[in-house]
C-alpha atoms as a PDB file:
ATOM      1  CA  UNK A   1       0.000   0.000   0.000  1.00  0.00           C
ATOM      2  CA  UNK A   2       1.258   3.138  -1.061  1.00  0.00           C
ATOM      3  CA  UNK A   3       1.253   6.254   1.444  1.00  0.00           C
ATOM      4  CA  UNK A   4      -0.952   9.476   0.782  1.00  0.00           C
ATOM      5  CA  UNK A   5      -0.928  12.412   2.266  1.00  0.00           C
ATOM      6  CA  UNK A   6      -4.126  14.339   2.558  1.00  0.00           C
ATOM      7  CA  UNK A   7      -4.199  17.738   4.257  1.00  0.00           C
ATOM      8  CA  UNK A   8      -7.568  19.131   4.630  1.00  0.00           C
ATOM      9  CA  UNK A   9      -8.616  22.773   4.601  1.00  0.00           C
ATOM     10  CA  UNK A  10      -9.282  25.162   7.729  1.00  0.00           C
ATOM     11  CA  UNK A  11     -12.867  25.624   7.319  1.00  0.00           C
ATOM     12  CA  UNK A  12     -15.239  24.870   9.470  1.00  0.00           C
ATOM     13  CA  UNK A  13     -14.176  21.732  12.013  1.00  0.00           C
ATOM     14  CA  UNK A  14     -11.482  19.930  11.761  1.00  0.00           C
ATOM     15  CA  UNK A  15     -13.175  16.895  13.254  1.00  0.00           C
ATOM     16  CA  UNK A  16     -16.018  16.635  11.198  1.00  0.00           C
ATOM     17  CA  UNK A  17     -13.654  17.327   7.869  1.00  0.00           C
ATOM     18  CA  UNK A  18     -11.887  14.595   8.417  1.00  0.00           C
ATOM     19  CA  UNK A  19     -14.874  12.463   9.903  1.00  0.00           C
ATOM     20  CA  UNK A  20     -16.432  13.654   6.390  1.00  0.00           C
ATOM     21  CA  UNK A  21     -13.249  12.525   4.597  1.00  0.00           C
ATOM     22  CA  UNK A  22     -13.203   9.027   6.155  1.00  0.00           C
ATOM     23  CA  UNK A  23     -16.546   8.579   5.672  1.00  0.00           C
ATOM     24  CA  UNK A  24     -15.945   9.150   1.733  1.00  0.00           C
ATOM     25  CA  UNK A  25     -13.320   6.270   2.075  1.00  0.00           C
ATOM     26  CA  UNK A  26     -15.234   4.079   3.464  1.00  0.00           C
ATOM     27  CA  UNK A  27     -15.001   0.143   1.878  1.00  0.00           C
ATOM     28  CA  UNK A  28     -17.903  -1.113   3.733  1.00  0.00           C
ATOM     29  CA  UNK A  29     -21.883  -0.912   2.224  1.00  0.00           C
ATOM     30  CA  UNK A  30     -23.682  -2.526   5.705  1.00  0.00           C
ATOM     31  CA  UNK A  31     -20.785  -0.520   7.915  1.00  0.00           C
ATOM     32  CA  UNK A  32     -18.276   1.966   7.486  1.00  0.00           C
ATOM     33  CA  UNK A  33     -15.053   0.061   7.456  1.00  0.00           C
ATOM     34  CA  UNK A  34     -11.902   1.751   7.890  1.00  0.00           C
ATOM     35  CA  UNK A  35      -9.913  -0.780   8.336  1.00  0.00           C
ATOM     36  CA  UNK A  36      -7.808  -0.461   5.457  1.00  0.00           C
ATOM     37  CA  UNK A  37      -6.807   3.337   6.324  1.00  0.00           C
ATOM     38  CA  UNK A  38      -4.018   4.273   8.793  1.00  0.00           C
ATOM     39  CA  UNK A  39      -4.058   7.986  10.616  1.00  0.00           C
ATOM     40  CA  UNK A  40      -1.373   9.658  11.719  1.00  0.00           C
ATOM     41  CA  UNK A  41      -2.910  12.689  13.927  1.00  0.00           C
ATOM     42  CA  UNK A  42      -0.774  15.562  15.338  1.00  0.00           C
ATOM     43  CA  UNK A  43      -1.688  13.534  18.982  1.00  0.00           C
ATOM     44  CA  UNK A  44      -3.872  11.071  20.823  1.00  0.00           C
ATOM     45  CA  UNK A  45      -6.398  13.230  21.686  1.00  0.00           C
ATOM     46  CA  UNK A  46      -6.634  14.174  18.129  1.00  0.00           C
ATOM     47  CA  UNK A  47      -7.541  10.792  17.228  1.00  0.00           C
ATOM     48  CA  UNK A  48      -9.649  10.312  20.413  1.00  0.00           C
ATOM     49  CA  UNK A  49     -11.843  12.673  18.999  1.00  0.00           C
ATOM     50  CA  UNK A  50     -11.843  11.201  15.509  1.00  0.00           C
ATOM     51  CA  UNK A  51     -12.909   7.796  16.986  1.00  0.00           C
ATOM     52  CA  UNK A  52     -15.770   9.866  18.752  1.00  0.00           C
ATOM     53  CA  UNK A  53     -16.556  11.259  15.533  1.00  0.00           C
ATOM     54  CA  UNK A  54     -16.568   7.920  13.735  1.00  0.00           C
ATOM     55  CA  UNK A  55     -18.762   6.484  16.547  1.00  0.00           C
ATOM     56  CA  UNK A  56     -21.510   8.972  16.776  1.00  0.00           C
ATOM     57  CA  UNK A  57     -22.152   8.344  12.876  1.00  0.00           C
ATOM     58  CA  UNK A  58     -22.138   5.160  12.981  1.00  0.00           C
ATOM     59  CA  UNK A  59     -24.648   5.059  15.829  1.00  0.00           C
ATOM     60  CA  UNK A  60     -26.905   7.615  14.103  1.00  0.00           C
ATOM     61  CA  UNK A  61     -26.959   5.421  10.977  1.00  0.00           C
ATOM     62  CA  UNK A  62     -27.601   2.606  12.974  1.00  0.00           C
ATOM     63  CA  UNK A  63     -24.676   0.828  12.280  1.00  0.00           C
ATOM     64  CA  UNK A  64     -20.998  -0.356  12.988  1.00  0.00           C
ATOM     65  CA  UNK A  65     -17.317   1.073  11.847  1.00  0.00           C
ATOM     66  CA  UNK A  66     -14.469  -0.768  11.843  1.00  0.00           C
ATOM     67  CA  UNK A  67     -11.877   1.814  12.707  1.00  0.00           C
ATOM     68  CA  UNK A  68      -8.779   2.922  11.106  1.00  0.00           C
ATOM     69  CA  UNK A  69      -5.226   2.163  12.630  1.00  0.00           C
ATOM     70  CA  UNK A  70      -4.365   5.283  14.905  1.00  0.00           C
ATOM     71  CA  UNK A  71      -0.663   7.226  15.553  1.00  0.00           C
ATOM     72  CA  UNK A  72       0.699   9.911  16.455  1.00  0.00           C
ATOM     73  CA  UNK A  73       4.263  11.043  14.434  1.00  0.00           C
ATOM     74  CA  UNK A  74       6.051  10.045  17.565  1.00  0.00           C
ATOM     75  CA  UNK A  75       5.256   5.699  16.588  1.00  0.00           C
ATOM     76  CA  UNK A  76       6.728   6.315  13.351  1.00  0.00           C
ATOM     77  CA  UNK A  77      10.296   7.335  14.167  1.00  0.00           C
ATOM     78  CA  UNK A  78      12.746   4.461  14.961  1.00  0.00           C
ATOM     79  CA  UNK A  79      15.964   5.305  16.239  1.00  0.00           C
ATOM     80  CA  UNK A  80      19.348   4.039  15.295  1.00  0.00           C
ATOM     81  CA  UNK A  81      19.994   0.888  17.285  1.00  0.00           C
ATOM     82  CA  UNK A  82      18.131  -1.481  19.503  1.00  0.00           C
ATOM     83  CA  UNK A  83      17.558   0.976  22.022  1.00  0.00           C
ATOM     84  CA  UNK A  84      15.784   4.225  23.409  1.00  0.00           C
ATOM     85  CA  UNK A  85      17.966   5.648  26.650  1.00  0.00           C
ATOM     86  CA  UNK A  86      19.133   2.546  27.563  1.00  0.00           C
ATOM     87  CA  UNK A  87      15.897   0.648  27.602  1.00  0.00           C
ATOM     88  CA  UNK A  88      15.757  -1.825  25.163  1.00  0.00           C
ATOM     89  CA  UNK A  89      12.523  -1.676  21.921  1.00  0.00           C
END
């Protein structure tokens, strides 16, 4: 799978943007699934909200979503070496 980058404009919220984004990505005709997508958000909260998001309209259209994978920038850098101040990863 190839990475994308999608930046979304500033208007109006930026929860319900992307909410409305994912939901046009969606593979899933009985459920919105997700699945296949991975987010990287600016931090966990960010994606906290998202799921939020995701769940209230899924539960308004009387249905289920099978989330996207979740991160924050931080899970993507690996450092040189086998470990992180001493402690091995």
């Amino acid at each position: 799978m190839k990475a994308e980058r999608i930046i979304l404009d500033w208007e109006g919220s930026s929860v319900e943007r992307s909410v409305d984004w994912l939901l046009g990505e969606s593979k899933g005709s009985s459920c919105l699934d997700l699945s296949h997508l991975w987010v990287v958000t600016q931090t966990n909260g960010a994606a906290r909200r998202l799921r939020e998001g995701l769940a209230q309209v899924s539960q308004s259209k009387g249905g289920a979503c099978l989330l996207p994978k979740f991160s924050a920038p931080g899970s993507l850098i690996k450092p040189e070496g086998d470990s992180i101040d001493g402690l091995t990863i």
